[in-house]
Protein backbone atom coordinates (compact mmCIF):
# COMPACT_ATOMS: atom_id res chain seq x y z
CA UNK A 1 149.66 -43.77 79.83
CA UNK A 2 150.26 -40.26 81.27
CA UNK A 3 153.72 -39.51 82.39
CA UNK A 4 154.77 -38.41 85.71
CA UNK A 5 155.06 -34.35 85.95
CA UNK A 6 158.40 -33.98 88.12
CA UNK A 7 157.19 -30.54 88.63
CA UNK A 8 153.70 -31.24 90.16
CA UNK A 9 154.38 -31.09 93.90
CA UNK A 10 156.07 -27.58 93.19
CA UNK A 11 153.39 -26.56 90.56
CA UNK A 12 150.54 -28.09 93.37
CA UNK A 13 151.55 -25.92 95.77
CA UNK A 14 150.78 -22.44 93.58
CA UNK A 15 146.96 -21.44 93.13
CA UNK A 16 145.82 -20.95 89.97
CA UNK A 17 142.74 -20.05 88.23
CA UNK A 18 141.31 -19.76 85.06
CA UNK A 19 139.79 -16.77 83.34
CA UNK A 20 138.63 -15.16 80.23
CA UNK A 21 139.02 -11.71 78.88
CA UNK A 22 137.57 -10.08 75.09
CA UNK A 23 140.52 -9.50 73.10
CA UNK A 24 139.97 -7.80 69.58
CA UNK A 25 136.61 -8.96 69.40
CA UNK A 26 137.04 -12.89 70.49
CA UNK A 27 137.57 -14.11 74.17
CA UNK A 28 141.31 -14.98 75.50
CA UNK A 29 141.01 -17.91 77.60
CA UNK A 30 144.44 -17.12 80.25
CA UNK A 31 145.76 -18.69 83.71
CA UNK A 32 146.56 -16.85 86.90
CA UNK A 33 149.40 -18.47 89.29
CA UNK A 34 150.49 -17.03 92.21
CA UNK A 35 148.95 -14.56 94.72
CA UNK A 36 146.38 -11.90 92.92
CA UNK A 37 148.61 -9.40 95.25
CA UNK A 38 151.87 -11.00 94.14
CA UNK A 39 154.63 -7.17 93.92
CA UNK A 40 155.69 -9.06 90.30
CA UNK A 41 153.36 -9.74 87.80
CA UNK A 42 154.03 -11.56 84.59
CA UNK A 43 152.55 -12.26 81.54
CA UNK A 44 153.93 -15.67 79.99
CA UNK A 45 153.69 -15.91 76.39
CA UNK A 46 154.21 -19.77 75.33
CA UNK A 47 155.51 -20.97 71.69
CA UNK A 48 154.67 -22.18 67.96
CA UNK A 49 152.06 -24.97 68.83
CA UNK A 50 152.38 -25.26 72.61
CA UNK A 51 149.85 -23.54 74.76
CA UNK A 52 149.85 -22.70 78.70
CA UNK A 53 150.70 -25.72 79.94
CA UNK A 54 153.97 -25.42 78.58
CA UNK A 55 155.41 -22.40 80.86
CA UNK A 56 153.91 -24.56 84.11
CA UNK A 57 157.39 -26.28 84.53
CA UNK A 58 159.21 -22.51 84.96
CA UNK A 59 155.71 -21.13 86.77
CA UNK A 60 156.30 -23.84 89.66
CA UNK A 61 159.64 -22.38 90.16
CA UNK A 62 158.87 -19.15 90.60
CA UNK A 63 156.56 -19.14 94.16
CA UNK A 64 155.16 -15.80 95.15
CA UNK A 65 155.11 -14.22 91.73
CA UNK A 66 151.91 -14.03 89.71
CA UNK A 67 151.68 -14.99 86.59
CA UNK A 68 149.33 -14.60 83.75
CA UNK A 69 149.63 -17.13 80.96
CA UNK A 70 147.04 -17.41 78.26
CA UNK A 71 146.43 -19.36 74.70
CA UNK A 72 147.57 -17.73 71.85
CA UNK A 73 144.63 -17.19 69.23
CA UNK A 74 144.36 -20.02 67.56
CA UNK A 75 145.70 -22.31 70.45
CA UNK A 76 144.79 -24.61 73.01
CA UNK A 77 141.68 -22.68 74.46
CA UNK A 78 141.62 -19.59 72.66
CA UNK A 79 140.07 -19.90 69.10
CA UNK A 80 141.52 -17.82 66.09
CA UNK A 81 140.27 -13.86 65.86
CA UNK A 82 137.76 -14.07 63.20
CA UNK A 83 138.63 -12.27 59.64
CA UNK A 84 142.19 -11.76 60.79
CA UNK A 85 145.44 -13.64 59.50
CA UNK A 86 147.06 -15.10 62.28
CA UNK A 87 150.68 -13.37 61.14
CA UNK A 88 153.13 -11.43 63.72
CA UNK A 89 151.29 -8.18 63.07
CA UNK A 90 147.99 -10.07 64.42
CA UNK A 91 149.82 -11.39 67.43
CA UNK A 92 151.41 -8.10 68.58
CA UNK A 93 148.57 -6.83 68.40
CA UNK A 94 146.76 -9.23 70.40
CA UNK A 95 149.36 -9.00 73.49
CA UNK A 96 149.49 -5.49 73.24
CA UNK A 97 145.60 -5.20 73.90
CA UNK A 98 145.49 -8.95 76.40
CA UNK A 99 148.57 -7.13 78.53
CA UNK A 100 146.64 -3.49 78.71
CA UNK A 101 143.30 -5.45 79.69
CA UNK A 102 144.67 -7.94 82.12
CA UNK A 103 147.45 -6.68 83.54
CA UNK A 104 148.92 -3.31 82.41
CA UNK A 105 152.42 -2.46 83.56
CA UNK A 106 153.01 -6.05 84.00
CA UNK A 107 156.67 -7.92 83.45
CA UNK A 108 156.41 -9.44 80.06
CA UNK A 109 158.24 -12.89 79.08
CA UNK A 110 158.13 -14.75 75.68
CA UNK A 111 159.33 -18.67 74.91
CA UNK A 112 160.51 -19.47 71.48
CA UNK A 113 157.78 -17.88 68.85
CA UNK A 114 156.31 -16.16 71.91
CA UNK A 115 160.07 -14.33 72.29
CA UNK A 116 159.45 -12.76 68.50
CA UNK A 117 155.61 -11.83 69.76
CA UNK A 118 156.78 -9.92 72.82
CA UNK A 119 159.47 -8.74 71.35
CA UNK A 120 157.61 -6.99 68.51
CA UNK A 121 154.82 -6.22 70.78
CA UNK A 122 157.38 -4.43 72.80
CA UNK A 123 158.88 -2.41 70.23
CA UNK A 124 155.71 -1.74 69.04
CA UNK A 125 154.71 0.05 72.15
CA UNK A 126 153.63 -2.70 74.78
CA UNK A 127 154.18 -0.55 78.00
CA UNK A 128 156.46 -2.90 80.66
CA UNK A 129 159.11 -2.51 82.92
CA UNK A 130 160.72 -5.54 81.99
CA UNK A 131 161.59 -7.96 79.20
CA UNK A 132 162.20 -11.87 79.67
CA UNK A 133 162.77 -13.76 76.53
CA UNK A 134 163.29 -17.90 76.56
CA UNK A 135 164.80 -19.21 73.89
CA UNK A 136 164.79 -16.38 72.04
CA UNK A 137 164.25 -17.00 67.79
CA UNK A 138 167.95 -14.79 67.64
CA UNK A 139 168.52 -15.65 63.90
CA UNK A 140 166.79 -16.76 60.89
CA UNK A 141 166.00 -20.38 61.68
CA UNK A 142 167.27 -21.51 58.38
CA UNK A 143 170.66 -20.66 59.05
CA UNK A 144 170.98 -22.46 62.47
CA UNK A 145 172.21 -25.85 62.65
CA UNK A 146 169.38 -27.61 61.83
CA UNK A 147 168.35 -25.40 58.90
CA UNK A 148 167.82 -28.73 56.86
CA UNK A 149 165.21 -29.84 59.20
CA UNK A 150 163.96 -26.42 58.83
CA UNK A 151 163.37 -26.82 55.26
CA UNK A 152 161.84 -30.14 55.98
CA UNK A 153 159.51 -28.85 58.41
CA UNK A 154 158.55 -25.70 55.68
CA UNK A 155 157.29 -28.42 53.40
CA UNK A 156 155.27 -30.23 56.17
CA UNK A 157 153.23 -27.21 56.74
CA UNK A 158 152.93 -26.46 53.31
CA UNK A 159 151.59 -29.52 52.41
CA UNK A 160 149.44 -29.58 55.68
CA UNK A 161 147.90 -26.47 54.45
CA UNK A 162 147.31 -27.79 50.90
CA UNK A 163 146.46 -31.57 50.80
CA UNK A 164 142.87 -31.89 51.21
CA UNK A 165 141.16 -30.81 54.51
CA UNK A 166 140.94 -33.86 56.16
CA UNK A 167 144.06 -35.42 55.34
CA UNK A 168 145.77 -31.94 55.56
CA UNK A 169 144.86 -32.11 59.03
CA UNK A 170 145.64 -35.67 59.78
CA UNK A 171 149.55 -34.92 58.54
CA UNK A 172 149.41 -31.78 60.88
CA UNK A 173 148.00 -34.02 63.80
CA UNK A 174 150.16 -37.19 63.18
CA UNK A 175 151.61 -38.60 66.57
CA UNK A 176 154.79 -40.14 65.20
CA UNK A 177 155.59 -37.12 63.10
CA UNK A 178 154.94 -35.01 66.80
CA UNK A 179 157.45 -37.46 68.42
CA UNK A 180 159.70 -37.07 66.29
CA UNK A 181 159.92 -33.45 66.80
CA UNK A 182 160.03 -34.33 70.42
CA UNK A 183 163.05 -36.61 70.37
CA UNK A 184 164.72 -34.26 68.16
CA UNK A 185 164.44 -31.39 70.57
CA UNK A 186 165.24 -33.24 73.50
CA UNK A 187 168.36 -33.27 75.10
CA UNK A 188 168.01 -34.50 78.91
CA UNK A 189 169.37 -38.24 79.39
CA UNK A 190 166.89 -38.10 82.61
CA UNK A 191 164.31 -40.73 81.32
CA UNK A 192 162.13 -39.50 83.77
CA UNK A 193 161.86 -36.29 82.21
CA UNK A 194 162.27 -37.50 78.52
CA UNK A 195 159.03 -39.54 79.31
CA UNK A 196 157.20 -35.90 80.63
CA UNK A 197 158.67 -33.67 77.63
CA UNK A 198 157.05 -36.51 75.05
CA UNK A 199 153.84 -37.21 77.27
CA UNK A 200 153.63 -32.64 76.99
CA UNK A 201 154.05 -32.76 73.16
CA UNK A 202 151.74 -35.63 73.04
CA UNK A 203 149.15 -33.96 74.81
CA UNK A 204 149.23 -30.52 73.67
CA UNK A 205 151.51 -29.93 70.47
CA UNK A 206 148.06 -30.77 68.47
CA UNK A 207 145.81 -28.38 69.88
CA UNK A 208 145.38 -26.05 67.52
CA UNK A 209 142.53 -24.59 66.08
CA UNK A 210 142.56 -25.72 62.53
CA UNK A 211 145.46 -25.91 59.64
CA UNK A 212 145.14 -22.29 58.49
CA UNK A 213 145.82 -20.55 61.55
CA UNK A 214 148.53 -23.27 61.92
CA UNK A 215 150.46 -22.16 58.69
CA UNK A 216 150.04 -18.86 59.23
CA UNK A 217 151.31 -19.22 62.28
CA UNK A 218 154.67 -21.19 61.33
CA UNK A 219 155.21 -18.99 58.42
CA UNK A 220 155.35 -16.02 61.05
CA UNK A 221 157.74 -17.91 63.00
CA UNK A 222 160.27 -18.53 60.26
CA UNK A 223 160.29 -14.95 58.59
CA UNK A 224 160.48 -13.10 61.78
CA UNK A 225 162.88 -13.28 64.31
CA UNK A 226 163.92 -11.19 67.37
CA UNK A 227 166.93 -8.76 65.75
CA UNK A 228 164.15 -6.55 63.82
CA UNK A 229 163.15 -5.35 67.41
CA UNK A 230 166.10 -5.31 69.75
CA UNK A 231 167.13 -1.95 68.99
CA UNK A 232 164.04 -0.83 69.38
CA UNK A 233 163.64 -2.25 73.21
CA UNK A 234 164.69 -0.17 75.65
CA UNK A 235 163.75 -1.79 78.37
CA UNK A 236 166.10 -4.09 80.54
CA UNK A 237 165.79 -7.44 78.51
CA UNK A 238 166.92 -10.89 79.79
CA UNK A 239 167.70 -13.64 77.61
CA UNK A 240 167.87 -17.05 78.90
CA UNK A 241 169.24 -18.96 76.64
CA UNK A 242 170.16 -23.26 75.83
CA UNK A 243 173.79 -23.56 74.83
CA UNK A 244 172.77 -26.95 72.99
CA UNK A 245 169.84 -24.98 71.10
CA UNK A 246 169.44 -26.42 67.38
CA UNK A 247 167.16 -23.61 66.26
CA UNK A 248 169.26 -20.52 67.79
CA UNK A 249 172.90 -21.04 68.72
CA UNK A 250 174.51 -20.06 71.32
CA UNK A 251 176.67 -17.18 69.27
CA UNK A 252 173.27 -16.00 67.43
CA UNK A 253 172.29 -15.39 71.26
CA UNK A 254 176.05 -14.03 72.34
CA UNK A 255 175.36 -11.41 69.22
CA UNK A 256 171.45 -10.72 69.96
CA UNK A 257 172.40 -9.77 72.94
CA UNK A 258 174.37 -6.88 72.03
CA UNK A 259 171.86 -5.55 69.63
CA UNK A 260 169.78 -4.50 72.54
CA UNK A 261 170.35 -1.14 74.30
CA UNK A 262 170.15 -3.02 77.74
CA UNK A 263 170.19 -6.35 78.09
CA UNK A 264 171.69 -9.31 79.97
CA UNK A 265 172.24 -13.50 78.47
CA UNK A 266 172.21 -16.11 80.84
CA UNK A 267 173.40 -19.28 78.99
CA UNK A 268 171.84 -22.57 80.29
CA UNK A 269 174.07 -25.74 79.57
CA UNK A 270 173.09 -29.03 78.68
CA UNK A 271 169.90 -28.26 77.24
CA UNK A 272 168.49 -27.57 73.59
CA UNK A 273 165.56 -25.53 72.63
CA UNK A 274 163.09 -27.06 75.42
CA UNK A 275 164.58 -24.78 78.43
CA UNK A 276 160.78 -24.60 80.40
CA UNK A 277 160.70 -28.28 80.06
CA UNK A 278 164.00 -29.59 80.81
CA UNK A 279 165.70 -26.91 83.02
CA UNK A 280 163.07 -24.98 84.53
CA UNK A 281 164.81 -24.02 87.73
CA UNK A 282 168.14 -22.28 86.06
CA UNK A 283 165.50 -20.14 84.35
CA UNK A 284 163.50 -19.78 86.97
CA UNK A 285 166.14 -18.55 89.37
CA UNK A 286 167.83 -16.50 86.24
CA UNK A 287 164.39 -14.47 86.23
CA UNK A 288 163.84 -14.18 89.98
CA UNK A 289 167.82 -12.73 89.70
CA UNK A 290 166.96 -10.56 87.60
CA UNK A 291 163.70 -9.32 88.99
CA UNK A 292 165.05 -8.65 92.70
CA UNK A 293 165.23 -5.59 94.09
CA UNK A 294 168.58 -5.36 94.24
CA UNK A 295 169.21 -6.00 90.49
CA UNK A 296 166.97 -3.50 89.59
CA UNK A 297 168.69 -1.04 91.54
CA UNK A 298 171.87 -1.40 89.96
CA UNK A 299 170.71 -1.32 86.51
């Protein structure tokens, strides 16, 4: 049974549509929230294995902006760019020429993996005013505190990618092994929203493509992370960031943050690595803080 969405009156109340776009020669399916005339655009880059849905929760918090979420190649709607590996160079490239067709000029925010896309899309030459990254990847992942689990999951893929096809994919697809990356990532004691963050994982964690773009995928998450590029961004960068995070901690994020030539943390208690599930609104309102007006004038 489909769990309640806590966020669907506030997410009900924002149009969206859904479009398509050619993107290095396959077609980008993306969502549009918000007013086509919004003053604020966004493009919302989601994480390893999630697709749009995921950035909904933060999206319903933030009324009057527009913003412009799509699949990742590979994910959810958006099948895998033919020929290519699906590494980090593949991806930058991919946002650098989704953001110039769709909305050039545009704000640009990343979630988890999507924070290492954006953030070597950025450096890279991805022309924005502005930098938002969610649970930023601010340190080798096996070095945080769950590096075992790391290791652990770097098998699973492995062996996802090597078994034979069909039970290769059945590993990569298995429920219990999902929830169990659910309940490990959770931290809320709200059962209400515990129920929603499974029921999202559930529903969309398994969309991918096939196991190859999966792999290649993961393996891009782990060997990249977002120090390679902060020195290279020069644009005003907020980090929002989960002081319970098991992949980052909190003083990887305290130290990524000064490896940036301009950029600002805003440290979310009480929450791990699923910030745009669990506390949507602190982000939201750190964003729409940092996107007024008056901020911008003073920085």
């Amino acid at each position: 049974m489909t769990a309640p969405n806590p966020y669907a009156p506030l997410l009900g109340a924002i149009p969206v549509e859904r479009h398509e776009v050619r993107v290095l020669g396959g077609s980008t399916a993306y969502w549009q929230y918000g007013p086509a005339n919004a003053d604020i655009t966004i493009v919302a880059v989601h994480g390893f294995r999630g697709e749009h849905h995921g950035l909904e929760p933060v999206v319903a918090h933030l009324p009057g902006i527009r913003v412009i979420s799509p699949d990742l190649p590979g994910f959810g709607e958006t099948a895998p760019i033919t020929g290519r590996t699906h590494d980090l160079a593949l991806y930058s490239e991919w946002l650098r020429a989704f953001a110039g067709a769709v909305a050039p000029g545009a704000v640009i925010l990343g979630h988890s993996f999507g924070s290492i896309v954006v953030a070597a899309a950025v450096a890279e030459g991805l022309d924005t005013p502005r930098v938002i990254l969610v649970n930023p990847i601010g340190a080798p992942a096996l070095e945080g505190p769950r590096g075992l689990l790391t290791r652990l999951a770097i098998f699973y893929y492995w062996a996802g990618a090597r078994l034979p096809r069909r039970l290769g994919d059945a590993l990569l697809r298995n429920g219990l092994i999902v929830r169990v990356m659910s309940v490990t990532m959770a931290k809320t004691k709200d059962p209400g929203i515990r129920r929603f963050v499974h029921d999202q994982h559930d529903t969309y964690f398994s969309r991918f493509s096939d196991r190859d773009v999966l792999h290649d995928a993961f393996v891009a998450s782990v060997a990249h992370d977002v120090r390679e590029f902060a020195p290279r961004i020069a644009q005003p960068t907020l980090l929002v960031a989960a002081q319970r995070d098991d992949i980052t901690p909190i003083e990887a994020e305290r130290r990524l943050a000064t490896m940036f030539p301009d950029a600002m943390l805003v440290e979310i208690p009480d929450v791990g690595h699923l910030i745009h599930y669990e506390t949507p609104a602190p982000a939201a309102d750190a964003i729409t803080r940092f996107l007024a007006p008056s901020d911008a004038g003073t920085r």
